[in-house]
PDB file of N, CA and C in Angstrom:
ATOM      1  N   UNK A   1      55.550  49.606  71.079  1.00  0.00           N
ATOM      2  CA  UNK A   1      56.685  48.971  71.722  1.00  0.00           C
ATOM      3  C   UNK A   1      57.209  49.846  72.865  1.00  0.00           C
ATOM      4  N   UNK A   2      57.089  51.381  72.716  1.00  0.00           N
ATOM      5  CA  UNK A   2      57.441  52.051  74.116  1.00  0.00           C
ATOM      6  C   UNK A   2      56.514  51.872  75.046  1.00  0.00           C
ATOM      7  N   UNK A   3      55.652  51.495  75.110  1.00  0.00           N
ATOM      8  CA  UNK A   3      54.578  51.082  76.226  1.00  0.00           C
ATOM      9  C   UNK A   3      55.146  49.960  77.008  1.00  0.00           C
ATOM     10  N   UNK A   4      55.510  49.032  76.139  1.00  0.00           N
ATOM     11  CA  UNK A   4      56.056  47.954  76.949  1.00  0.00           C
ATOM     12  C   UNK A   4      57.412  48.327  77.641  1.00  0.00           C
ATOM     13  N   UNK A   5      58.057  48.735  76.799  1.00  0.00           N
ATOM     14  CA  UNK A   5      59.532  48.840  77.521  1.00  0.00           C
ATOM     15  C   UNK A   5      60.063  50.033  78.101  1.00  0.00           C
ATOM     16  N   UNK A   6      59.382  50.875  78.581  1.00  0.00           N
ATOM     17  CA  UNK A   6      59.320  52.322  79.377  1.00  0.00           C
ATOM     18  C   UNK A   6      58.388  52.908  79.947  1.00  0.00           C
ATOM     19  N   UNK A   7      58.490  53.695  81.401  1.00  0.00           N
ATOM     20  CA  UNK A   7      57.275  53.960  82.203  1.00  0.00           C
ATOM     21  C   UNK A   7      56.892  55.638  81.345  1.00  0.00           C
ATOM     22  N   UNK A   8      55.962  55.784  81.875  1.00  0.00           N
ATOM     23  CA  UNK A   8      55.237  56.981  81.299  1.00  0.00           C
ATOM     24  C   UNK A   8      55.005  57.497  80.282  1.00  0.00           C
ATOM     25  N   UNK A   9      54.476  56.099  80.189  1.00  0.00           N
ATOM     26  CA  UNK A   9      53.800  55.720  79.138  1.00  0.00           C
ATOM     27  C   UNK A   9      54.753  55.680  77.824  1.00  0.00           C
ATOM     28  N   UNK A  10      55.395  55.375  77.613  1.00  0.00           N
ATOM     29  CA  UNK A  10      56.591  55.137  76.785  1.00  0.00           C
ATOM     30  C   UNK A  10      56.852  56.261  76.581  1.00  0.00           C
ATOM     31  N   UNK A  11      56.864  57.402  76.851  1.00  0.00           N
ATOM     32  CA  UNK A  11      57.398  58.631  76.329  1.00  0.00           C
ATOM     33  C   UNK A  11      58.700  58.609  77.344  1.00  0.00           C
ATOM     34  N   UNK A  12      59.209  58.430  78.111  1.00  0.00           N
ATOM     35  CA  UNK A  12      60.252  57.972  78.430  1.00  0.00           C
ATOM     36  C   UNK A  12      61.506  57.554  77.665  1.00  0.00           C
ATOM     37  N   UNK A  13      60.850  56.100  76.567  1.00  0.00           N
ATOM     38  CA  UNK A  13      61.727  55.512  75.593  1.00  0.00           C
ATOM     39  C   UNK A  13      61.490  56.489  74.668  1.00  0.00           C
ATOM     40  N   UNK A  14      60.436  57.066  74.023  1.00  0.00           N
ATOM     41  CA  UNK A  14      61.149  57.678  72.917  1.00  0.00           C
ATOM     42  C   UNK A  14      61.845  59.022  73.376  1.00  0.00           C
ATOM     43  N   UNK A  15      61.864  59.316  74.394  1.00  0.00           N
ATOM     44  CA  UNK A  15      62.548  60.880  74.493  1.00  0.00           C
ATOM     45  C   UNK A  15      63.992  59.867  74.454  1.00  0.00           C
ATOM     46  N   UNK A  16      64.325  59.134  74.981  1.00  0.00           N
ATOM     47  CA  UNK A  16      65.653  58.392  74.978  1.00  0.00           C
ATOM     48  C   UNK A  16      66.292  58.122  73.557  1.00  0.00           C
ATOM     49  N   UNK A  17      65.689  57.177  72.941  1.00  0.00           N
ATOM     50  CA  UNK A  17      65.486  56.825  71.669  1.00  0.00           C
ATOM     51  C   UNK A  17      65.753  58.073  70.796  1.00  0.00           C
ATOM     52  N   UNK A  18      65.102  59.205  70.956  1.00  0.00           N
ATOM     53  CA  UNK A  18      65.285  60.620  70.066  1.00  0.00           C
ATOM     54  C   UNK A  18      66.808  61.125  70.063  1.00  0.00           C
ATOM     55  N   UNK A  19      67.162  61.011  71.594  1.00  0.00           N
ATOM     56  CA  UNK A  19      68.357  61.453  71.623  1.00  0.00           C
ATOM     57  C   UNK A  19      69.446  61.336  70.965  1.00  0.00           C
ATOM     58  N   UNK A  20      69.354  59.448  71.386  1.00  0.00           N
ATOM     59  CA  UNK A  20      70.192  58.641  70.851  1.00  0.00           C
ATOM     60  C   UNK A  20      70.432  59.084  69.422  1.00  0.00           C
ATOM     61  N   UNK A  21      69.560  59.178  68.612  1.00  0.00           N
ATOM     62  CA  UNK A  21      68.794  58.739  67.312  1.00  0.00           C
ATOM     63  C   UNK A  21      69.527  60.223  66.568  1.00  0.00           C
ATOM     64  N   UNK A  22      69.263  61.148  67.342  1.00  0.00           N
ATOM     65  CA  UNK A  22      70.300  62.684  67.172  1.00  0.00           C
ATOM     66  C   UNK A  22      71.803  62.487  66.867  1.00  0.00           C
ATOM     67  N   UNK A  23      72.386  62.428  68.124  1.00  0.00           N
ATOM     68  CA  UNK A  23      73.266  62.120  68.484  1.00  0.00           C
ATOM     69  C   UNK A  23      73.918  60.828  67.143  1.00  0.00           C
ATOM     70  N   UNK A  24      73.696  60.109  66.723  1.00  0.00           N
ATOM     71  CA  UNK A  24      74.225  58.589  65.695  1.00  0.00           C
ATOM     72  C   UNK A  24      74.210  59.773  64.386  1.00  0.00           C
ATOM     73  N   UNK A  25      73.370  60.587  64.317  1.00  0.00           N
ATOM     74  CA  UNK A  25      72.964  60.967  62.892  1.00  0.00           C
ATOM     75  C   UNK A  25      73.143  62.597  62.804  1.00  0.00           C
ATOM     76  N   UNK A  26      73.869  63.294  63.835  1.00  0.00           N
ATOM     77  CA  UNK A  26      74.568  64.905  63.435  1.00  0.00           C
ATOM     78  C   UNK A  26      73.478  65.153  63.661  1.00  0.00           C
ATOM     79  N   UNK A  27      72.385  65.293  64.051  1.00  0.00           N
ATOM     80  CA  UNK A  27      71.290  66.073  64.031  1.00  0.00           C
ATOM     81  C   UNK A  27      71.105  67.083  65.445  1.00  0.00           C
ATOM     82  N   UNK A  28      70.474  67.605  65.534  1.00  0.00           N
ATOM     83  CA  UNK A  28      70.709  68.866  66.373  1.00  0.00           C
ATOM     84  C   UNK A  28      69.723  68.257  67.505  1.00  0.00           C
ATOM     85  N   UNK A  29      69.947  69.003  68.670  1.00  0.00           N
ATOM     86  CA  UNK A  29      68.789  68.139  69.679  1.00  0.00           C
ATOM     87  C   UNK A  29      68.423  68.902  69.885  1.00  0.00           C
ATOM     88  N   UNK A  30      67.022  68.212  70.747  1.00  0.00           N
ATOM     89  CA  UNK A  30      66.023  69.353  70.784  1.00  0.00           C
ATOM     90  C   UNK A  30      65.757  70.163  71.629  1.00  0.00           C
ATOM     91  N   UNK A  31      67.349  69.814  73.080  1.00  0.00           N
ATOM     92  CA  UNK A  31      67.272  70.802  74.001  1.00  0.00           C
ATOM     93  C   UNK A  31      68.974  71.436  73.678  1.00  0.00           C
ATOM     94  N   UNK A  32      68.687  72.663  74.264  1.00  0.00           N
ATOM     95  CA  UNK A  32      70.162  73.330  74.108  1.00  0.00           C
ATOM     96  C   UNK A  32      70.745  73.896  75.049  1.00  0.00           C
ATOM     97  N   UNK A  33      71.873  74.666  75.199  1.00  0.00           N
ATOM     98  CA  UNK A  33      72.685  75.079  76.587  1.00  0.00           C
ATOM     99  C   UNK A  33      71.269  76.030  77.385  1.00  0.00           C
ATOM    100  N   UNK A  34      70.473  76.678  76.526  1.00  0.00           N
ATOM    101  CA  UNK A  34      69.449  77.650  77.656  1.00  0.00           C
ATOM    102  C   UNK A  34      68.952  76.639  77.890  1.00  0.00           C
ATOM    103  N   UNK A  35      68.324  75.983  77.354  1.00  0.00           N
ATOM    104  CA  UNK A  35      66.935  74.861  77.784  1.00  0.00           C
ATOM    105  C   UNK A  35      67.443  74.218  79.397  1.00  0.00           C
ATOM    106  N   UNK A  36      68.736  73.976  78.875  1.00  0.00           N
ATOM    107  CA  UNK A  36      69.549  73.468  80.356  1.00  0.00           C
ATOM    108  C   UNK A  36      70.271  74.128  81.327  1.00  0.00           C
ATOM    109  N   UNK A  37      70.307  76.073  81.117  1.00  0.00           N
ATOM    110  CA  UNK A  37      70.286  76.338  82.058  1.00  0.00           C
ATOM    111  C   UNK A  37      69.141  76.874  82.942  1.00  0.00           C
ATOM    112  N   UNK A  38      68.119  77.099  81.974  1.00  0.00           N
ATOM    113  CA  UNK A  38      66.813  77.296  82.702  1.00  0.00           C
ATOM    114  C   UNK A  38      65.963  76.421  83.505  1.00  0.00           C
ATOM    115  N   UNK A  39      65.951  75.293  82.698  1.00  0.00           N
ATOM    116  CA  UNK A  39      65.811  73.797  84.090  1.00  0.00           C
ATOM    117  C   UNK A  39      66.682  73.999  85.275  1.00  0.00           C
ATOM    118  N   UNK A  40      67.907  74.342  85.044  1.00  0.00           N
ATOM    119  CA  UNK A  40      68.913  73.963  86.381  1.00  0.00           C
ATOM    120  C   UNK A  40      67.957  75.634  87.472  1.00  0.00           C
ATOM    121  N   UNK A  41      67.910  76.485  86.920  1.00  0.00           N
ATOM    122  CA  UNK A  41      67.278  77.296  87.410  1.00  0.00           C
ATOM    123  C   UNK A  41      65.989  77.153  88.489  1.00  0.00           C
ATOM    124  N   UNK A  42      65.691  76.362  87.989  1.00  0.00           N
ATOM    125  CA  UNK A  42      64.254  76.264  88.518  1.00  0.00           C
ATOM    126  C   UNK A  42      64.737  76.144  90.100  1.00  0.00           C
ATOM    127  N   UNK A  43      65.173  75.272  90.947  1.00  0.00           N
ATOM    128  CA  UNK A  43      65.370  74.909  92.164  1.00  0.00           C
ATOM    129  C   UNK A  43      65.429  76.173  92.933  1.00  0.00           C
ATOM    130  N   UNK A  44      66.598  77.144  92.288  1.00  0.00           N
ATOM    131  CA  UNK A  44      67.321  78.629  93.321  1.00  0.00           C
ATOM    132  C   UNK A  44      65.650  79.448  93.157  1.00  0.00           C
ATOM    133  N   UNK A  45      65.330  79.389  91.682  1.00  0.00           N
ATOM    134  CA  UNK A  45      64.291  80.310  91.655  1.00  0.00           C
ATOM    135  C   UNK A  45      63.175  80.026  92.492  1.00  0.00           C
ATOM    136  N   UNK A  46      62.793  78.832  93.089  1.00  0.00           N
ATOM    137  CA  UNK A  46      61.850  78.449  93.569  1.00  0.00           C
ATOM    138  C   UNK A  46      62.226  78.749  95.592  1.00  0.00           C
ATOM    139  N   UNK A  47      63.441  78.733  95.461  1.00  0.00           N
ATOM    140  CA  UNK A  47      64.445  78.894  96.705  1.00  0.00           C
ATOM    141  C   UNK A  47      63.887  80.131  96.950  1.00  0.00           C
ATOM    142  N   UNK A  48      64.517  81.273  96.292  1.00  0.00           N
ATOM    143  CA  UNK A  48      63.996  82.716  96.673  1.00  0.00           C
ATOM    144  C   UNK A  48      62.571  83.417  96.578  1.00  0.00           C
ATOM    145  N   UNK A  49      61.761  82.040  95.855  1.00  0.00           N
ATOM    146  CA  UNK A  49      60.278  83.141  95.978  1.00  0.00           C
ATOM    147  C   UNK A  49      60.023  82.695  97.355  1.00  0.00           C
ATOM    148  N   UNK A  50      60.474  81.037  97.794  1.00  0.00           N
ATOM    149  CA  UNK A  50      59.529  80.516  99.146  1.00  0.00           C
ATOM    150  C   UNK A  50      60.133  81.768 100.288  1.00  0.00           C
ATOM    151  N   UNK A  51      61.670  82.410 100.004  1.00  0.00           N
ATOM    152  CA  UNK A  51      62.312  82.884 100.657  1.00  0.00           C
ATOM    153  C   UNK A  51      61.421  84.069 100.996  1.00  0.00           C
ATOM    154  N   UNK A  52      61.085  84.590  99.626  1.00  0.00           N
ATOM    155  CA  UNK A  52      59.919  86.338  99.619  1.00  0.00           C
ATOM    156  C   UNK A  52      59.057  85.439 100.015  1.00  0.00           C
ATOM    157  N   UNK A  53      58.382  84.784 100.995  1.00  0.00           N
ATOM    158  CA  UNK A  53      56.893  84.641 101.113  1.00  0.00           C
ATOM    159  C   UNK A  53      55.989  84.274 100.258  1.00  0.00           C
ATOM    160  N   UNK A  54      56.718  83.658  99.356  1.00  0.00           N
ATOM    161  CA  UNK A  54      55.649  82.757  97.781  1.00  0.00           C
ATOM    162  C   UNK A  54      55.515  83.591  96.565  1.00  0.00           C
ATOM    163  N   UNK A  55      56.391  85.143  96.925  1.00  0.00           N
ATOM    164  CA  UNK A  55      56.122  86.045  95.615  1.00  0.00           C
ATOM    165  C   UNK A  55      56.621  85.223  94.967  1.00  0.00           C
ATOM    166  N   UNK A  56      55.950  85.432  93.664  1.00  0.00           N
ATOM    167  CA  UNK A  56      56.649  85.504  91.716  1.00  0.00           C
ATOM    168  C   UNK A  56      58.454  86.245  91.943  1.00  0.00           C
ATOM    169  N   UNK A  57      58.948  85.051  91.474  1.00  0.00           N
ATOM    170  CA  UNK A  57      60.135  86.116  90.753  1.00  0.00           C
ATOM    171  C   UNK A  57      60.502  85.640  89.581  1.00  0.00           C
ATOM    172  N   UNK A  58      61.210  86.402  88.946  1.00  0.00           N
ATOM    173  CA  UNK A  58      61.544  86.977  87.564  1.00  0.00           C
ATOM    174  C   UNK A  58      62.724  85.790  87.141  1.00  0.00           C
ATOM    175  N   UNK A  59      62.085  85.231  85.918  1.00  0.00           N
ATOM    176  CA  UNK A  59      62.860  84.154  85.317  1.00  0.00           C
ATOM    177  C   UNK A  59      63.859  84.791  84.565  1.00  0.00           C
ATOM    178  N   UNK A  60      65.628  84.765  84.756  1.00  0.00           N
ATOM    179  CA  UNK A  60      66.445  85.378  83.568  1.00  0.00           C
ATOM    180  C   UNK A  60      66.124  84.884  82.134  1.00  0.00           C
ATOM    181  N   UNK A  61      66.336  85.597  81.574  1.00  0.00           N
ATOM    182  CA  UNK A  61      66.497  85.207  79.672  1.00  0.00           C
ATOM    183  C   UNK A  61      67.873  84.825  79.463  1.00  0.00           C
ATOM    184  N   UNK A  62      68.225  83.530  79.569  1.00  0.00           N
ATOM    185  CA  UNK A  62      69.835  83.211  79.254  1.00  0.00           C
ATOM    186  C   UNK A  62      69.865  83.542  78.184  1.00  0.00           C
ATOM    187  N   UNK A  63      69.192  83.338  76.868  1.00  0.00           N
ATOM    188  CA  UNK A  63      69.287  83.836  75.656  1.00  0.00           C
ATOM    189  C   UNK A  63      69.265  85.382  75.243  1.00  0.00           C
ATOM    190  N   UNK A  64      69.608  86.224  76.444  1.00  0.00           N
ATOM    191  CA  UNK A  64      69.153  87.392  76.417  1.00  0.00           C
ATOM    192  C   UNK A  64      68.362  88.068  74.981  1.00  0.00           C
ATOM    193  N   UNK A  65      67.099  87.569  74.637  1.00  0.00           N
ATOM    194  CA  UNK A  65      66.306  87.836  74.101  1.00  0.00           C
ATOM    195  C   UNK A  65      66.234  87.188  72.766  1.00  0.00           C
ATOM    196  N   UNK A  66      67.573  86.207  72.379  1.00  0.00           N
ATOM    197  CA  UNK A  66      67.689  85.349  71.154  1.00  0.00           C
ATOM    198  C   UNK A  66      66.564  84.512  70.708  1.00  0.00           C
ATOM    199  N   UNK A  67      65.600  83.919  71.712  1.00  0.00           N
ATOM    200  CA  UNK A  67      64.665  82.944  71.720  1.00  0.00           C
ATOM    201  C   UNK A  67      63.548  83.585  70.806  1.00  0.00           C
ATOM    202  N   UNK A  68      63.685  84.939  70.255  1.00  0.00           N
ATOM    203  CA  UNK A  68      62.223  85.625  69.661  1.00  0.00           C
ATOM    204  C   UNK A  68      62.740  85.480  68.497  1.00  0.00           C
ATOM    205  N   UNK A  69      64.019  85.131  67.447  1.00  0.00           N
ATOM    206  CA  UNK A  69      64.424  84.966  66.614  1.00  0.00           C
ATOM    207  C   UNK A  69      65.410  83.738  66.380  1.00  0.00           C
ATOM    208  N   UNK A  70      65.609  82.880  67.245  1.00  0.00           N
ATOM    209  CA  UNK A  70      65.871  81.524  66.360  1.00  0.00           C
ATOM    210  C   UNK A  70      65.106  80.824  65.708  1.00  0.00           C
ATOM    211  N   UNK A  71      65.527  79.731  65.033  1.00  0.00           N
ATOM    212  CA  UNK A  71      64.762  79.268  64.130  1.00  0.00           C
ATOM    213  C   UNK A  71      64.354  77.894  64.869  1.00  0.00           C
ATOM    214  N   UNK A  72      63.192  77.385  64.692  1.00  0.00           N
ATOM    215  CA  UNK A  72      62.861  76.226  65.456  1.00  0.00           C
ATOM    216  C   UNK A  72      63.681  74.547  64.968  1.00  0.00           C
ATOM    217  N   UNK A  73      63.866  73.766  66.108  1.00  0.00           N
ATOM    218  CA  UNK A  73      64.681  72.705  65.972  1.00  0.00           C
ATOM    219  C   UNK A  73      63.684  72.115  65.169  1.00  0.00           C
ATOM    220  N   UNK A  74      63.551  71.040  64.237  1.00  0.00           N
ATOM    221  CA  UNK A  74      62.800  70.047  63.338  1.00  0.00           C
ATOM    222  C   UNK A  74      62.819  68.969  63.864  1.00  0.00           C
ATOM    223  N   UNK A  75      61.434  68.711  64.563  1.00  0.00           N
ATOM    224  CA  UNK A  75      61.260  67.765  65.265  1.00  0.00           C
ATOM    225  C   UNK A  75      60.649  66.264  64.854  1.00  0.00           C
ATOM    226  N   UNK A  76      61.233  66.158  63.505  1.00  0.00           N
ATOM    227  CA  UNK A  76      60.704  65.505  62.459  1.00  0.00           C
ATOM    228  C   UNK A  76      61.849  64.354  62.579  1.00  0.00           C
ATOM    229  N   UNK A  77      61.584  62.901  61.932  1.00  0.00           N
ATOM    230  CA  UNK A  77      63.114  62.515  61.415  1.00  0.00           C
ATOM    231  C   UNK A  77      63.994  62.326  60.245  1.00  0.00           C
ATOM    232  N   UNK A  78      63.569  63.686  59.791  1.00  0.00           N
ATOM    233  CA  UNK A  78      64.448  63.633  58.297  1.00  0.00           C
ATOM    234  C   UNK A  78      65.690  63.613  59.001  1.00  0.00           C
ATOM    235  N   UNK A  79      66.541  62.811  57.915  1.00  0.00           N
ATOM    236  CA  UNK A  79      67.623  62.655  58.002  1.00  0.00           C
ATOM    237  C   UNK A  79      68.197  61.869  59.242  1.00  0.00           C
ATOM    238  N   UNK A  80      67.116  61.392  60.293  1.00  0.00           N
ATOM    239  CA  UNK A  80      67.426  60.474  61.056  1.00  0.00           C
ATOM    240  C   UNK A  80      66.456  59.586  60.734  1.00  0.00           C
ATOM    241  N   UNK A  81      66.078  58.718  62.277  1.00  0.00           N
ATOM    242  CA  UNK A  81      65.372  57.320  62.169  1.00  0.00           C
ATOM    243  C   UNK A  81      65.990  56.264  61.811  1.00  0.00           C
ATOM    244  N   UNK A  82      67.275  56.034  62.005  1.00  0.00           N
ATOM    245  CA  UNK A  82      67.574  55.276  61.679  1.00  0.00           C
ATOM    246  C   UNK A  82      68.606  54.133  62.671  1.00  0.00           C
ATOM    247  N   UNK A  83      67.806  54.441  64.118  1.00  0.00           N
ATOM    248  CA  UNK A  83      68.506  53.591  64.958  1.00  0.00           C
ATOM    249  C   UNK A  83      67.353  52.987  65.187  1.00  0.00           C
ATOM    250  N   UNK A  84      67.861  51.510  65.065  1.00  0.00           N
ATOM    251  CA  UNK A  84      67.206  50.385  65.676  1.00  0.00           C
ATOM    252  C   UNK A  84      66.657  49.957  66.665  1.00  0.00           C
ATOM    253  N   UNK A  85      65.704  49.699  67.372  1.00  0.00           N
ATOM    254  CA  UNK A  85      64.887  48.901  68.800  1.00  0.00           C
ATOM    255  C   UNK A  85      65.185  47.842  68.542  1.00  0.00           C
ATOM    256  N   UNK A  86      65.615  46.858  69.695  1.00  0.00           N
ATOM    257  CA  UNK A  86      65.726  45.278  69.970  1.00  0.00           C
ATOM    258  C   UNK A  86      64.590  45.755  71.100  1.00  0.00           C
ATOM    259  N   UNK A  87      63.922  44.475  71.068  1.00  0.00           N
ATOM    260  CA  UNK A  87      62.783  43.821  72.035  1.00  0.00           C
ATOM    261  C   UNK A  87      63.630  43.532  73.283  1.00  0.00           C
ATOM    262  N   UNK A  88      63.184  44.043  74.321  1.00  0.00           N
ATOM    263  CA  UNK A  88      63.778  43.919  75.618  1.00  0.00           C
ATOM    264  C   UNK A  88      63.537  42.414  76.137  1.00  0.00           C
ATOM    265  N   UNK A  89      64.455  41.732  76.442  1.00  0.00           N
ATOM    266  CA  UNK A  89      64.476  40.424  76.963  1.00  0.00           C
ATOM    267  C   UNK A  89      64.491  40.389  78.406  1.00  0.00           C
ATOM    268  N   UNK A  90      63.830  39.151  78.983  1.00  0.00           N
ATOM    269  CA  UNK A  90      63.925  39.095  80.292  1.00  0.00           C
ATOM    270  C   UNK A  90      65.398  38.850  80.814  1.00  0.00           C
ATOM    271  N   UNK A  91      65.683  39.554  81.884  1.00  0.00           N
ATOM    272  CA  UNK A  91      67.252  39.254  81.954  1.00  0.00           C
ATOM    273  C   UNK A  91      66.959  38.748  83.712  1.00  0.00           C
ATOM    274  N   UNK A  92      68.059  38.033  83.712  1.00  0.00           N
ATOM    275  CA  UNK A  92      68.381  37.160  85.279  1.00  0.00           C
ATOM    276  C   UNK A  92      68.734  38.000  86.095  1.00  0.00           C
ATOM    277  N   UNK A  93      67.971  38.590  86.944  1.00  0.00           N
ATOM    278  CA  UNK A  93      67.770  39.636  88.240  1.00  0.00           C
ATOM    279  C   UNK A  93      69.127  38.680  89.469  1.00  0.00           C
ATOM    280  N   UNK A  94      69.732  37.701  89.131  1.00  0.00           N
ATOM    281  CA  UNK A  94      70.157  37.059  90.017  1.00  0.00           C
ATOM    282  C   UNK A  94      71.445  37.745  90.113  1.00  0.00           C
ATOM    283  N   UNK A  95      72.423  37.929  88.915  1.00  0.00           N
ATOM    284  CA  UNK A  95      73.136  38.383  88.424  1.00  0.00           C
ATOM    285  C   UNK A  95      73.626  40.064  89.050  1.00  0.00           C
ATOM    286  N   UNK A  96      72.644  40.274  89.071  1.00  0.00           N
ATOM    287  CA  UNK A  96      72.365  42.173  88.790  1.00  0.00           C
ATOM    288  C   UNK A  96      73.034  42.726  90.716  1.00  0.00           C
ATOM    289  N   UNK A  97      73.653  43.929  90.391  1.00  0.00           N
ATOM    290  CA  UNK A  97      74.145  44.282  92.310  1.00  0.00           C
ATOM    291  C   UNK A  97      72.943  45.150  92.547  1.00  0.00           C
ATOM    292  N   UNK A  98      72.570  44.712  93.583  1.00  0.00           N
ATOM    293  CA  UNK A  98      72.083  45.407  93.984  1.00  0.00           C
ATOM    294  C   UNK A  98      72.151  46.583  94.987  1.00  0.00           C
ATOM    295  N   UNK A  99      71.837  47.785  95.076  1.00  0.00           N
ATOM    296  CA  UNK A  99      72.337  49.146  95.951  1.00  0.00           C
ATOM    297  C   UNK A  99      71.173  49.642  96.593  1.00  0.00           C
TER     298      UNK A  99
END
């Protein structure tokens, strides 16, 4: 069913779906404040190597070194799974604003 109703290749819907599915049921997600400041990172870091002439530079450890001893998120759905999919219906494009 994520094939049909999400591009890339439905992994799209279920990364959505997971969230959601977290989020309804206390469960912990599977990205956290580093995960999201190291993504936001990427742009400046990529800024200053083109800046050095394409050198490598040095990714910070927001976790300053925590990541070698947490315990891994459970990427399982105990204790979730329990939000529902409805079948996506065709809806009237007539309706919709367009931008």
């Amino acid at each position: 069913m994520a094939k049909q109703v999400d591009g890339h290749g439905g992994m799209d819907f279920m990364m959505d779906w997971r969230l959601i599915d977290c989020l309804r049921n206390g469960l912990p997600l599977d990205q956290d404040v580093y995960d999201a400041a190291l993504w936001s990172a990427i742009a400046p870091l990529s800024e200053a190597s083109v800046a050095n002439r394409s050198n490598s530079v040095d990714v910070p450890d927001f976790t300053c070194g925590a990541w070698k001893i947490n315990a891994p998120v459970e990427l399982t759905l105990k204790g979730g799974g329990t939000t529902g999919v409805r079948k996506k219906n065709k809806t009237d494009t007539s309706k919709q604003l367009n931008v």
